[in-house]
Protein backbone atom coordinates (compact mmCIF):
# COMPACT_ATOMS: atom_id res chain seq x y z
CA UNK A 1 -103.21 62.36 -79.02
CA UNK A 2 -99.32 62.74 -79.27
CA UNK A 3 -97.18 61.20 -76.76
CA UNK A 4 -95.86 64.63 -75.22
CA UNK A 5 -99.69 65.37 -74.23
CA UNK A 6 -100.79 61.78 -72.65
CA UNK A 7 -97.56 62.13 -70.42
CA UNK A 8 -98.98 65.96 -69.83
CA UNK A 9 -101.76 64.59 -68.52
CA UNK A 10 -101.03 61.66 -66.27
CA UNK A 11 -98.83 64.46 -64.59
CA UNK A 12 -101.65 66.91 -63.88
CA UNK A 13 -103.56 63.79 -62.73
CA UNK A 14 -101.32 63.04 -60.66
CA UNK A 15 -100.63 66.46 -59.37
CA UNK A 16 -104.23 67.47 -58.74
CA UNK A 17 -104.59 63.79 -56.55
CA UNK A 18 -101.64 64.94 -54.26
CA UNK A 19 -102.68 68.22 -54.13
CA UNK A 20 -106.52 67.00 -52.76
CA UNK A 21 -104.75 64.31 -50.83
CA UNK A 22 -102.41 66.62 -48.36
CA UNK A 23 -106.04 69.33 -48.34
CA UNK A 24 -108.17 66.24 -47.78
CA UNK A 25 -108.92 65.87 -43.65
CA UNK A 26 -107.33 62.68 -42.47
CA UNK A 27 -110.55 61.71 -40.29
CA UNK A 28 -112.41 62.33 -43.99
CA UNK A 29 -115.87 64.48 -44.22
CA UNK A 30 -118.85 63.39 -42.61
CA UNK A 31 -122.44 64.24 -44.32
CA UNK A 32 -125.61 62.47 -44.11
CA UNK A 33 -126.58 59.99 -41.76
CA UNK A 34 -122.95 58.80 -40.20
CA UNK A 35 -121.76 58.47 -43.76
CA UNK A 36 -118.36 59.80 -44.42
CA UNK A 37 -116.11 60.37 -47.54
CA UNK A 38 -112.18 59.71 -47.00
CA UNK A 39 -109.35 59.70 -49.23
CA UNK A 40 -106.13 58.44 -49.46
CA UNK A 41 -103.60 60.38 -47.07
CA UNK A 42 -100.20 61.36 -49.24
CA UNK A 43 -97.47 60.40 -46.37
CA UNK A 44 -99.69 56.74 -45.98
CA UNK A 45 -98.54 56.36 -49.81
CA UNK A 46 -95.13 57.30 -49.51
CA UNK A 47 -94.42 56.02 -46.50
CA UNK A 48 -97.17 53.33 -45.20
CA UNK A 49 -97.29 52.56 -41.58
CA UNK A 50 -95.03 49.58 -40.70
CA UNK A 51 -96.28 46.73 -38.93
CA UNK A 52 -94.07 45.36 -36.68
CA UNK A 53 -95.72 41.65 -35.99
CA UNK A 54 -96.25 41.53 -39.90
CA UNK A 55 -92.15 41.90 -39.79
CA UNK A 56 -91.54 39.29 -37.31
CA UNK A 57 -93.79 36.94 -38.93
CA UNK A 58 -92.40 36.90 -42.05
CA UNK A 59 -88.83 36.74 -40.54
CA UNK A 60 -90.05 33.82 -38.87
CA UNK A 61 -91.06 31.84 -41.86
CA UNK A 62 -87.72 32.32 -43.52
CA UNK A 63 -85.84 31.26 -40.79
CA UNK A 64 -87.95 28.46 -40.53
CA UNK A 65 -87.80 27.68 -44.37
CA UNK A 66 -84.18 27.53 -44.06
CA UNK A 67 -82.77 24.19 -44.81
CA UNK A 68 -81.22 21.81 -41.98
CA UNK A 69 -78.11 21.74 -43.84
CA UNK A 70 -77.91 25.95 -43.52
CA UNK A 71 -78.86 25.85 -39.82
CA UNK A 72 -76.62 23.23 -39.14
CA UNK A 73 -73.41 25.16 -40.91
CA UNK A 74 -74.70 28.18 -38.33
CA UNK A 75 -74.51 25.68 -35.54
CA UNK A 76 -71.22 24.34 -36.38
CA UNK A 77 -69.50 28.42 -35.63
CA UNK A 78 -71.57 28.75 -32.08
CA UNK A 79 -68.91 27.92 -29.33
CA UNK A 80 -71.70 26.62 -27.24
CA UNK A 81 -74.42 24.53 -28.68
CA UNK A 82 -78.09 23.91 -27.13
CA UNK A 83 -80.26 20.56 -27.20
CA UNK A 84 -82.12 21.93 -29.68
CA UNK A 85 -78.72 22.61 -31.73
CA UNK A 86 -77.61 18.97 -31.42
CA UNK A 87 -80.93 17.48 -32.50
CA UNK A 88 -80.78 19.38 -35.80
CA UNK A 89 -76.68 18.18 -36.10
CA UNK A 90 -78.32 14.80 -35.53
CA UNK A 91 -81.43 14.96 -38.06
CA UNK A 92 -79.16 16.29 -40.81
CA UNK A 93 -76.67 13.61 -40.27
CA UNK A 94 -79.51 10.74 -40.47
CA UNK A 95 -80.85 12.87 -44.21
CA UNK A 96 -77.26 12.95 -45.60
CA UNK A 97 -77.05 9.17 -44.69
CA UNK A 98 -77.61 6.76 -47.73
CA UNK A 99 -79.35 4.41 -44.90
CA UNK A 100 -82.10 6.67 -43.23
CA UNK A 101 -85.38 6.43 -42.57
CA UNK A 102 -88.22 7.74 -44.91
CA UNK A 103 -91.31 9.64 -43.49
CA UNK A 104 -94.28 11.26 -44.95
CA UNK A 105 -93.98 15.08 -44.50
CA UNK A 106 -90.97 13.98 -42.87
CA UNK A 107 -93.08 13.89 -39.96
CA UNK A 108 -91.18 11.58 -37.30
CA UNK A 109 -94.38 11.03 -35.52
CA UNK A 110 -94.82 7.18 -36.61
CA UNK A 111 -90.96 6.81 -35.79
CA UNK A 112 -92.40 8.34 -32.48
CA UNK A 113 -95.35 5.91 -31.67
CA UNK A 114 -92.85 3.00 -32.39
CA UNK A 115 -90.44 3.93 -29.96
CA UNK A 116 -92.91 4.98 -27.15
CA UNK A 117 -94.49 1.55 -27.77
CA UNK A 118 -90.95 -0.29 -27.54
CA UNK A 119 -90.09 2.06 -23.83
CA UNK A 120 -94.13 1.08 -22.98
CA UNK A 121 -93.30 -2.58 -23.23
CA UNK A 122 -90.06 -2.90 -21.69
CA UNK A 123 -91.72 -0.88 -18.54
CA UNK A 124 -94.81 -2.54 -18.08
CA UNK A 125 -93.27 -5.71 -19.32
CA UNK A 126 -96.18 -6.35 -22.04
CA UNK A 127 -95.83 -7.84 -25.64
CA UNK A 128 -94.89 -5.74 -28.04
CA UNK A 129 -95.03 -8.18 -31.52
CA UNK A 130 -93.36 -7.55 -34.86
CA UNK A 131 -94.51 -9.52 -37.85
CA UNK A 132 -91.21 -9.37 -40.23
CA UNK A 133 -92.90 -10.27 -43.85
CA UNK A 134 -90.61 -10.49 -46.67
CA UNK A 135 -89.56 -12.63 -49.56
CA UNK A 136 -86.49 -15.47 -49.93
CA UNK A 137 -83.99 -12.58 -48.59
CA UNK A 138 -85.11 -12.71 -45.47
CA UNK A 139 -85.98 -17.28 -45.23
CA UNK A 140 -83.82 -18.85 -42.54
CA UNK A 141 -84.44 -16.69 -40.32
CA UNK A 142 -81.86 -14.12 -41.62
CA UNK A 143 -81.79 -10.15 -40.73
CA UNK A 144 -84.99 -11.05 -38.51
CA UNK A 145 -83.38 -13.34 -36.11
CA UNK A 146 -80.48 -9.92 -35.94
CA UNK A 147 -83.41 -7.53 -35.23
CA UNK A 148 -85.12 -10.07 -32.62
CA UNK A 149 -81.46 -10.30 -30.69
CA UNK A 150 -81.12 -6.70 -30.37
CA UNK A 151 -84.78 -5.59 -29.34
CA UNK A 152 -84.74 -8.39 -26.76
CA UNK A 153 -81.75 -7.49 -25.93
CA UNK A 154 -82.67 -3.46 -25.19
CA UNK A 155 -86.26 -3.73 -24.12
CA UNK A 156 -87.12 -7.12 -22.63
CA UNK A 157 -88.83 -10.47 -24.37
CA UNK A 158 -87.44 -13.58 -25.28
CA UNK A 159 -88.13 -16.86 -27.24
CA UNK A 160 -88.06 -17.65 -31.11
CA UNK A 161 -91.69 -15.78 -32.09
CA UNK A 162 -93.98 -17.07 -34.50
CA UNK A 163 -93.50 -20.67 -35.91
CA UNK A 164 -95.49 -22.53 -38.41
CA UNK A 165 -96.09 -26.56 -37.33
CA UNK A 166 -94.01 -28.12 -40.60
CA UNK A 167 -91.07 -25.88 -41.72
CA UNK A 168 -89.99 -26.64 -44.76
CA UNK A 169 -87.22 -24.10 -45.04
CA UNK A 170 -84.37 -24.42 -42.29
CA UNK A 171 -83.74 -21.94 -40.07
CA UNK A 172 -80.18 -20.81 -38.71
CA UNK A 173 -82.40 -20.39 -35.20
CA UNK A 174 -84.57 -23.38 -35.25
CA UNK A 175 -84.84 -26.69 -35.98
CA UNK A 176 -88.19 -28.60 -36.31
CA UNK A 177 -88.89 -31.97 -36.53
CA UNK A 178 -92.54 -33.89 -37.21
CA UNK A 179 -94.02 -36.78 -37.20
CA UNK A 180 -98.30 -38.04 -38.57
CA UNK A 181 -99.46 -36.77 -41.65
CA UNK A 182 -99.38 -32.47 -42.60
CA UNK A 183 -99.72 -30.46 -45.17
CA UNK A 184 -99.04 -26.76 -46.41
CA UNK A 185 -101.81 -24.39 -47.64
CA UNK A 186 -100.01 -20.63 -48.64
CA UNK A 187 -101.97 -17.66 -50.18
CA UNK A 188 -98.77 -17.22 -51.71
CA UNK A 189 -96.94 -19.35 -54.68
CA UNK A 190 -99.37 -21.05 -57.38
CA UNK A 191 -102.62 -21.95 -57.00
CA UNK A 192 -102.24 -25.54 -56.56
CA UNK A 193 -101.29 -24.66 -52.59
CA UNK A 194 -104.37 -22.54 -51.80
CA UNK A 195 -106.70 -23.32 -49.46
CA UNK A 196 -110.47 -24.21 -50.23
CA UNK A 197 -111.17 -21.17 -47.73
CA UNK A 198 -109.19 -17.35 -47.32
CA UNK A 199 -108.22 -17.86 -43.57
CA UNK A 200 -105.01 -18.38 -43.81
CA UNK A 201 -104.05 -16.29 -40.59
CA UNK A 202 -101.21 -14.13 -39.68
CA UNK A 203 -98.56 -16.36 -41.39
CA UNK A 204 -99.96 -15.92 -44.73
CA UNK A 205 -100.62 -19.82 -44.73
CA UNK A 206 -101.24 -22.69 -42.49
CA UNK A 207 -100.13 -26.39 -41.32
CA UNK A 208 -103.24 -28.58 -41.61
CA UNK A 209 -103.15 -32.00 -39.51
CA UNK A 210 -104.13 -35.01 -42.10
CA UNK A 211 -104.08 -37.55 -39.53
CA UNK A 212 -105.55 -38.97 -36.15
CA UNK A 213 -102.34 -37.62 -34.44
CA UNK A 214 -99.79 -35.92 -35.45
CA UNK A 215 -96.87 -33.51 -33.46
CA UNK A 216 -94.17 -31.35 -33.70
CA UNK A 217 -91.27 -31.18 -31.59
CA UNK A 218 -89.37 -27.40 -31.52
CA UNK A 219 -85.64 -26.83 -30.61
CA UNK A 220 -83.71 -24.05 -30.54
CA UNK A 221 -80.18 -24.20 -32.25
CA UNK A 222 -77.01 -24.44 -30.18
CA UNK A 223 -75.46 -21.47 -31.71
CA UNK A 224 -78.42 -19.11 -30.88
CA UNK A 225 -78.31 -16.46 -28.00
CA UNK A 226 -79.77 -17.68 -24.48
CA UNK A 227 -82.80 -15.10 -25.11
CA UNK A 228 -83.48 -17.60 -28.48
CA UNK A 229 -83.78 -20.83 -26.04
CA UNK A 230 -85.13 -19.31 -23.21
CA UNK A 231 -89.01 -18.49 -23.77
CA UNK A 232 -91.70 -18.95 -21.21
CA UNK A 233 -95.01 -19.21 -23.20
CA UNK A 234 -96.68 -21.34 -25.73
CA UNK A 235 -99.63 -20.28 -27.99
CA UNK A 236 -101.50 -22.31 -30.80
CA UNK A 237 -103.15 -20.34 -33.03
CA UNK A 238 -105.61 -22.88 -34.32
CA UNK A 239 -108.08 -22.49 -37.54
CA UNK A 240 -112.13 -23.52 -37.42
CA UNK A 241 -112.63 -27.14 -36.37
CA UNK A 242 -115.47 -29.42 -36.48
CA UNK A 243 -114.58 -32.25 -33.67
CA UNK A 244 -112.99 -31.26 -30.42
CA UNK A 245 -108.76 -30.74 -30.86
CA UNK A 246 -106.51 -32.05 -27.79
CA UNK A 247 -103.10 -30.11 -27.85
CA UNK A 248 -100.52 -31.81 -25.13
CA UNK A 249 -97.80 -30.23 -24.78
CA UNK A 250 -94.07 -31.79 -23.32
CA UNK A 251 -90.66 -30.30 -22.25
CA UNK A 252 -87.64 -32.16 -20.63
CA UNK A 253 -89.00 -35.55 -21.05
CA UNK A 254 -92.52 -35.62 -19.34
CA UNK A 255 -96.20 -33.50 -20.00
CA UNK A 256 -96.40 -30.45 -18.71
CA UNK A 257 -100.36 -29.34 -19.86
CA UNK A 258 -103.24 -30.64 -22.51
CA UNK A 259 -105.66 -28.83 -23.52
CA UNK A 260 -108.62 -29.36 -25.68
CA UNK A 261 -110.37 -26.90 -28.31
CA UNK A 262 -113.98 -27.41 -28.91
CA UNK A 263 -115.66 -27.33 -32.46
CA UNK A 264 -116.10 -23.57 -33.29
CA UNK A 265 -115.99 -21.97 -36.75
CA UNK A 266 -113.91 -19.36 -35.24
CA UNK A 267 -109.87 -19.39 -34.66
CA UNK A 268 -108.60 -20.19 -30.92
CA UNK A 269 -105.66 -19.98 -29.36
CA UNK A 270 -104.42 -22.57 -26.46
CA UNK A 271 -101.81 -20.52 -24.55
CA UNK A 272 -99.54 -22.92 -22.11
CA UNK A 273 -96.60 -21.90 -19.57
CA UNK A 274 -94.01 -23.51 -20.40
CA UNK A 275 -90.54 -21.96 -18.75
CA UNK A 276 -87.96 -23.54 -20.77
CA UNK A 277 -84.43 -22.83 -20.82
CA UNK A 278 -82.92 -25.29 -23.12
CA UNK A 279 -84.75 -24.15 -25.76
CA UNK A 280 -86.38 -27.46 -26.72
CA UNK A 281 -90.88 -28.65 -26.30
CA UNK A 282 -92.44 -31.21 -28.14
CA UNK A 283 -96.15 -30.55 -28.78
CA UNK A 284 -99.12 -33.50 -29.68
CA UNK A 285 -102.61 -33.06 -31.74
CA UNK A 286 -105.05 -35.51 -31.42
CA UNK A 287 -108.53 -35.69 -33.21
CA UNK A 288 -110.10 -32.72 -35.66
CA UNK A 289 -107.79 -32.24 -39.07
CA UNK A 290 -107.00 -28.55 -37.67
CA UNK A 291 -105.50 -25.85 -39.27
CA UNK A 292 -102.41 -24.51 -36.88
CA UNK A 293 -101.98 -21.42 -37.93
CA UNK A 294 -99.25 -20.69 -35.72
CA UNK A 295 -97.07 -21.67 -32.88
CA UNK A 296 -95.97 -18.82 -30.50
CA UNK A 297 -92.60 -19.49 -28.34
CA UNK A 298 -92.18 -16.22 -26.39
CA UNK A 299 -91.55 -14.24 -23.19
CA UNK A 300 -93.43 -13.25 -20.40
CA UNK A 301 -93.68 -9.75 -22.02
CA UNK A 302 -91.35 -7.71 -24.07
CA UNK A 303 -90.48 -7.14 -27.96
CA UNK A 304 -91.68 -10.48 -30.16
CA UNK A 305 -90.02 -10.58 -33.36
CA UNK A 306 -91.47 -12.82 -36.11
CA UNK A 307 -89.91 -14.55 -39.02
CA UNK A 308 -92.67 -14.94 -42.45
CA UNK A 309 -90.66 -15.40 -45.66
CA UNK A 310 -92.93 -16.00 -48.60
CA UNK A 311 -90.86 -17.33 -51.24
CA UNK A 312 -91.70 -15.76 -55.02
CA UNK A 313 -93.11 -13.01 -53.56
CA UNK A 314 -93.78 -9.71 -54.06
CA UNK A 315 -96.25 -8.59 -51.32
CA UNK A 316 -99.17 -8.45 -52.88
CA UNK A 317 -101.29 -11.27 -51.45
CA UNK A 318 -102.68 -9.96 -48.15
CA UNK A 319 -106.08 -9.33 -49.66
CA UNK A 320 -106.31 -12.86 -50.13
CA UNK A 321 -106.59 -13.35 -46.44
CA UNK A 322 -109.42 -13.42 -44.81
CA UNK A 323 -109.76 -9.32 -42.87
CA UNK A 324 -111.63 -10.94 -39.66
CA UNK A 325 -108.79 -14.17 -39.14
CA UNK A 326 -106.24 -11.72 -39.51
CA UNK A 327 -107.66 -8.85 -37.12
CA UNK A 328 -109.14 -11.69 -34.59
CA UNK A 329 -105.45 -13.52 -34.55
CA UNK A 330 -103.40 -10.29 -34.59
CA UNK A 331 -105.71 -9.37 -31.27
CA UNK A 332 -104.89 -12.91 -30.03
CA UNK A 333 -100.96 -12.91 -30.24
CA UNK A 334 -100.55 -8.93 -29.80
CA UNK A 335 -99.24 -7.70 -32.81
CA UNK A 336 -98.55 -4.03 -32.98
CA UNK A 337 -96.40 -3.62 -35.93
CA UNK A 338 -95.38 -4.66 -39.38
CA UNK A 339 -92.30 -5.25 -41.40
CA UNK A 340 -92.80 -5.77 -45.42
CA UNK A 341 -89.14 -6.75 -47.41
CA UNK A 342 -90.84 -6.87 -50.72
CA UNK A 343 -90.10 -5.67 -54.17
CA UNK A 344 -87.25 -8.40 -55.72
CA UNK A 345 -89.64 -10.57 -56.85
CA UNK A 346 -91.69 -7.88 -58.77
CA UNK A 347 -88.17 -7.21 -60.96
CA UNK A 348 -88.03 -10.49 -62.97
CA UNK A 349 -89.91 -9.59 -66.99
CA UNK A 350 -90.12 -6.10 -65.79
CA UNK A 351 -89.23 -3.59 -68.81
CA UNK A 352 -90.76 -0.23 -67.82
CA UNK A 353 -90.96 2.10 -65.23
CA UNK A 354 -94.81 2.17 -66.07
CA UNK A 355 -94.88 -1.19 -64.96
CA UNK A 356 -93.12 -0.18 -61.86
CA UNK A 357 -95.81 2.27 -61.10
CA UNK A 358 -98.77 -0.27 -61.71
CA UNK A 359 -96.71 -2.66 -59.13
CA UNK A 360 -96.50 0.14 -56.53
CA UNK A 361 -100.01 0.92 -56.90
CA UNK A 362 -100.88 -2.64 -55.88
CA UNK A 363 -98.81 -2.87 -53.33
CA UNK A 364 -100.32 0.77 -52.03
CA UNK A 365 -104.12 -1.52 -52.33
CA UNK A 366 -102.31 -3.72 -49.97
CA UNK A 367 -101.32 -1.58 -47.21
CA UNK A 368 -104.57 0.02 -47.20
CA UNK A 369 -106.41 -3.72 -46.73
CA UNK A 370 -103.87 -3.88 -43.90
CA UNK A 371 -104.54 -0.72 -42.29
CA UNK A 372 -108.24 -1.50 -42.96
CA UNK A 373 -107.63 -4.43 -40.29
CA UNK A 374 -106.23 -2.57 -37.72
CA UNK A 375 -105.87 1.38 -38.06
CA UNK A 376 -103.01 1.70 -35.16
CA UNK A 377 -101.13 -1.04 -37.28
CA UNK A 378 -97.46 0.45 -37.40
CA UNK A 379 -96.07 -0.39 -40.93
CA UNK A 380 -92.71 -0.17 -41.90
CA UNK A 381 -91.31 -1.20 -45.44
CA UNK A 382 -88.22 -2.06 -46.76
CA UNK A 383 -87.21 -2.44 -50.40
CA UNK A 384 -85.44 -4.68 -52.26
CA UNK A 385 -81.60 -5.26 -52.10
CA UNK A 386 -79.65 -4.36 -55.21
CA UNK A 387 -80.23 -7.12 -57.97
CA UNK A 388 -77.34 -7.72 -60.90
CA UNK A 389 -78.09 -9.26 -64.00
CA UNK A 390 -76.07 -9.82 -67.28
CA UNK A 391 -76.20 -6.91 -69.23
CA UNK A 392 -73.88 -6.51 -72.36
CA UNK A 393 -71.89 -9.46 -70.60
CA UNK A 394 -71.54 -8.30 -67.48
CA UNK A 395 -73.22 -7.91 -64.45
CA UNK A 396 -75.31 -4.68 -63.88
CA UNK A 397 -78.36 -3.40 -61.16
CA UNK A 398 -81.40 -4.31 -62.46
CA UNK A 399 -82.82 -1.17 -64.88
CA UNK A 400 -86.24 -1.56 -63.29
CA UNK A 401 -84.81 -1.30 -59.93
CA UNK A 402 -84.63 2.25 -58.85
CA UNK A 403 -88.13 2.77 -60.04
CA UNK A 404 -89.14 0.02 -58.18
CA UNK A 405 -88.08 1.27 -55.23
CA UNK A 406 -89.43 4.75 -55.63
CA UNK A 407 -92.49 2.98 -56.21
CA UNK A 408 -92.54 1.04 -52.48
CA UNK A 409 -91.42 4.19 -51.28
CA UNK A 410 -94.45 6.35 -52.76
CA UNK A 411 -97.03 4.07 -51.97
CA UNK A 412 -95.51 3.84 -48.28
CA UNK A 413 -95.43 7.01 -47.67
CA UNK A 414 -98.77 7.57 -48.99
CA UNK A 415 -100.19 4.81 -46.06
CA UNK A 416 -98.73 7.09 -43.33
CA UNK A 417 -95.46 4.36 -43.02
CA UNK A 418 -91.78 4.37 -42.80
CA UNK A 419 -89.90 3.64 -45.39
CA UNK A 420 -86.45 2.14 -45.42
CA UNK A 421 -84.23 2.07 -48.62
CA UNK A 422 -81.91 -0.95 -48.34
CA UNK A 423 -80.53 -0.56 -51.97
CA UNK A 424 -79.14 2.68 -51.10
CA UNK A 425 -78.14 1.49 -48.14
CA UNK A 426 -75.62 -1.32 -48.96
CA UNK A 427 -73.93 1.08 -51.85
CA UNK A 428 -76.97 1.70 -54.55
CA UNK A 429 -76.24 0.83 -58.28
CA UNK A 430 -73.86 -1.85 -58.74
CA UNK A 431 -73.59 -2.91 -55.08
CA UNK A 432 -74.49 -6.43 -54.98
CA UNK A 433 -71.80 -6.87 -57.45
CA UNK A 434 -68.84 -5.45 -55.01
CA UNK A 435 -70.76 -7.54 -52.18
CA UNK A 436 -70.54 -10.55 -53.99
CA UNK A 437 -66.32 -9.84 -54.65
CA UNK A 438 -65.54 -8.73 -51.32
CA UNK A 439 -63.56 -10.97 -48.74
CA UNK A 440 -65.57 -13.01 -47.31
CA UNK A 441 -68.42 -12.82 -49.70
CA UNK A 442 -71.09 -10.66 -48.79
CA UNK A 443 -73.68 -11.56 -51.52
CA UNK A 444 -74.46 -15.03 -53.16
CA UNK A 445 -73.50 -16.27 -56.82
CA UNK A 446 -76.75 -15.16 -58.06
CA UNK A 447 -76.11 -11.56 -57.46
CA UNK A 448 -79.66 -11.61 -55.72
CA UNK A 449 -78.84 -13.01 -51.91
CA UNK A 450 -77.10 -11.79 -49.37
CA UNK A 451 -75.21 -14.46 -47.51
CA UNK A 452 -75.30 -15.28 -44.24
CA UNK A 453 -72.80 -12.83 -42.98
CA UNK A 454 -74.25 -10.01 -45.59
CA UNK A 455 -77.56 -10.79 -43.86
CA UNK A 456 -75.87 -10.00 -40.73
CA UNK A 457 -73.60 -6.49 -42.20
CA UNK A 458 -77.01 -5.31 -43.58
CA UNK A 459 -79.29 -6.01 -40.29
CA UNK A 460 -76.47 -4.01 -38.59
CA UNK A 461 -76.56 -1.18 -40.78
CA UNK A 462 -80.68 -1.31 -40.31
CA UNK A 463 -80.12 -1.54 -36.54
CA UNK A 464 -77.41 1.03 -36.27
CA UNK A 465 -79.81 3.99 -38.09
CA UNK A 466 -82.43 2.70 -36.22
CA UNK A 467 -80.77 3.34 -32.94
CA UNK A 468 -79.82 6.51 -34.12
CA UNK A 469 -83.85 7.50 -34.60
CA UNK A 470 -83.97 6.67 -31.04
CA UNK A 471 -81.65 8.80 -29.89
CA UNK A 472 -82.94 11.53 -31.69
CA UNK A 473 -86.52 10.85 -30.35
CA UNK A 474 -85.11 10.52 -26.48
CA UNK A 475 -83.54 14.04 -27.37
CA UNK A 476 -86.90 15.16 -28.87
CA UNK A 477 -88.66 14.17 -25.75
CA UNK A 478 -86.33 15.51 -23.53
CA UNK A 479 -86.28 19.39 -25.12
CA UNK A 480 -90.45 18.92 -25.75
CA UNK A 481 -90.02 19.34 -29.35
């Protein structure tokens, strides 16, 4: 058939169906049994009815598809701006900054839960505990001890947090001195330090007590805030034992309480008031070769902020500990949250980012154990620093590094945490080099370690977004969003 004629006919077609359309009843014929024949009505073609909700919706949907960063250019011509204008002016500002936050969805409800816990505690005046895990960036107590300061310092608590019973790393907070026999059992570091059993507690080792009697005496440095001397409890966290444990404990020169532990293949926990305000208690084990898992110096209540560097590495030894010690001594000392500085010591030998996906993966296993010992567990994760190494004679980040950290940040995500990029957040590629040059030095001679005053610029810079969160949740709460 030629061309001219198929076009011929589509227009009768067409024709003949408008022509029955505009003769065809709009309520359609009825025969039969309430059946009824209908047919399309011409003008509902042409011109279909217009919904006016359908409108709105989808009007809705692209205003609410529009980015923060167009909403906030919109807010920046109003003459007068609303709550609800300022808390998008504020969320922008904490996307566009190379040291926010991370959330899944970028749904601020952990963020949320964190801060209602923090106002819950300083209210009611109950513990509020943060375990601060991380590798040799954060041992003597650096960027902890900052954090610590300023939550005490906002919401209530005191006292140094978690301590193990022989330090062998010093602390810029703490000094410790022993005396008897002890020795160090880590689920971290090379085999040769592992315990004979997987209950290492919430320290990720233990201090075991190889003689009759041995003790510990704890003092708090003289250049450490008044909140750092002045705690008013004592808790020992103490492994299984098969002979009965006396614990004495002594401040300002004399006894102040002894107790004794009886033989139990569960942990215990002696708690003790103590009331000190020089910062300084001596404490005494006599009889079973315990494990001391821990030794508590804290407030009445408040924000406890702990101090667990594992030198060498990279976060993925949690599994090794036992699930029940950890959720039974967790319970015990009140831990709520979680902070894991990892990914540094995953960098050393590693050539692809295929091996930076196989690291993140394992670290993902990890904070799914972790979650798997507490559910309400609030995790936050930082990732590594910016790390220099010789490259065509000169110093250069890391290649690995960036993938790395996108790996961290996946597998965070993923477990429903927060994530926190430090390597953006002190410059991003080539950083550590310019921290190491600047005046005074902000970064050691290895290009790996902050120093003590870059500890100190980059727990401010941590501090000062966090704070900004909370201002943003305050304003949340306050407009019911």
């Amino acid at each position: 058939m030629k061309p001219v004629k198929v076009l011929l006919f589509l227009v009768v077609c067409l024709l003949t169906l408008g022509v029955i359309s505009l003769l065809f009843p709009e309520e359609g014929i009825s025969y039969g049994d309430g059946k009824k024949i209908s047919f399309p009505n011409l003008k509902s073609v042409i011109s279909p009815k217009i919904d006016s909700t359908v409108i709105i919706a989808e009007q809705k949907k692209i205003e609410d598809n529009k980015s923060l960063v167009e909403k906030k250019e919109a807010i920046l011509k109003k003459v007068h701006r609303s709550s609800a204008d300022t808390l998008v002016l504020m969320q922008v500002d904490a996307i566009e900054s190379p040291a926010r936050f991370y959330f899944a969805n970028d749904d601020r409800k952990v963020m949320d839960q964190f801060f209602e816990a923090l106002e819950n505690s300083r209210r009611d005046n109950t513990t509020f505990r943060i375990i601060h895990y991380g590798d040799s960036q954060i041992e003597m107590d650096r960027i902890s001890s900052h954090i610590r300061e300023q939550l005490q310092r906002t919401y209530g608590g005191s006292g140094m947090g978690l301590l193990p019973a022989l330090e062998v790393t010093p602390k810029y907070t703490v000094a410790e001195e022993n005396a008897g026999s002890w020795v160090r059992k880590l689920a971290f570091g090379t085999e040769d330090g592992r315990a004979k059993h997987n209950r290492y507690g919430p320290m990720a080792y233990f201090c075991q007590k190889q003689s009759e009697v041995a003790s510990v005496i704890i003092t708090a440095r003289d250049n450490t805030s008044y909140k750092n001397k002045n705690f008013k409890t004592c808790k020992v966290v103490v492994g299984s034992i098969a002979k009965p444990l006396e614990i004495s404990i002594a401040a300002n020169g004399k006894t102040i309480g002894t107790q004794t532990l009886q033989p139990s293949a569960a942990e215990q926990m002696a708690a003790f008031n103590v009331d000190s305000t020089n910062g300084k208690i001596g404490l005494k084990f006599s009889g079973a070769n315990a494990d001391i898992l821990g030794i508590a110096l804290d407030g009445s209540g408040g924000i406890c902020v702990d101090n667990v560097p594992m030198r060498g590495c990279s976060g993925t030894i949690f599994k090794r500990i036992n699930a029940e010690t950890l959720r039974k001594t967790y319970s015990m000392l009140g831990v709520k949250m979680l902070i894991l500085q990892f990914g540094g010591n995953a960098l050393p030998g590693m050539k692809s980012k295929a091996s930076a996906e196989a690291y993140g993966k394992k670290f993902a296993e990890e904070l799914r154990y972790l979650r798997s010992v507490d559910p309400n567990l609030i995790l936050f994760v930082i990732g590594p620093a910016d790390m220099s190494i010789k490259l065509d004679g000169t110093f250069q980040t890391h290649p690995q590094l960036e993938n790395v950290r996108d790996a961290l940040k996946t597998a965070t995500l993923q477990a429903g945490g927060v994530f926190w990029d430090m390597y953006e957040a002190m410059g991003g590629n080539g950083s550590m080099v310019k921290w190491v040059k600047s005046k005074p030095s902000l970064g050691s001679p290895d290009y790996i370690h902050y120093t003590q005053k870059g500890a100190v610029k980059i727990s401010e810079i941590f501090y000062s977004s966090l704070m900004k969160e909370y201002e943003m949740f305050k304003l949340r709460k306050s407009i019911g969003s």
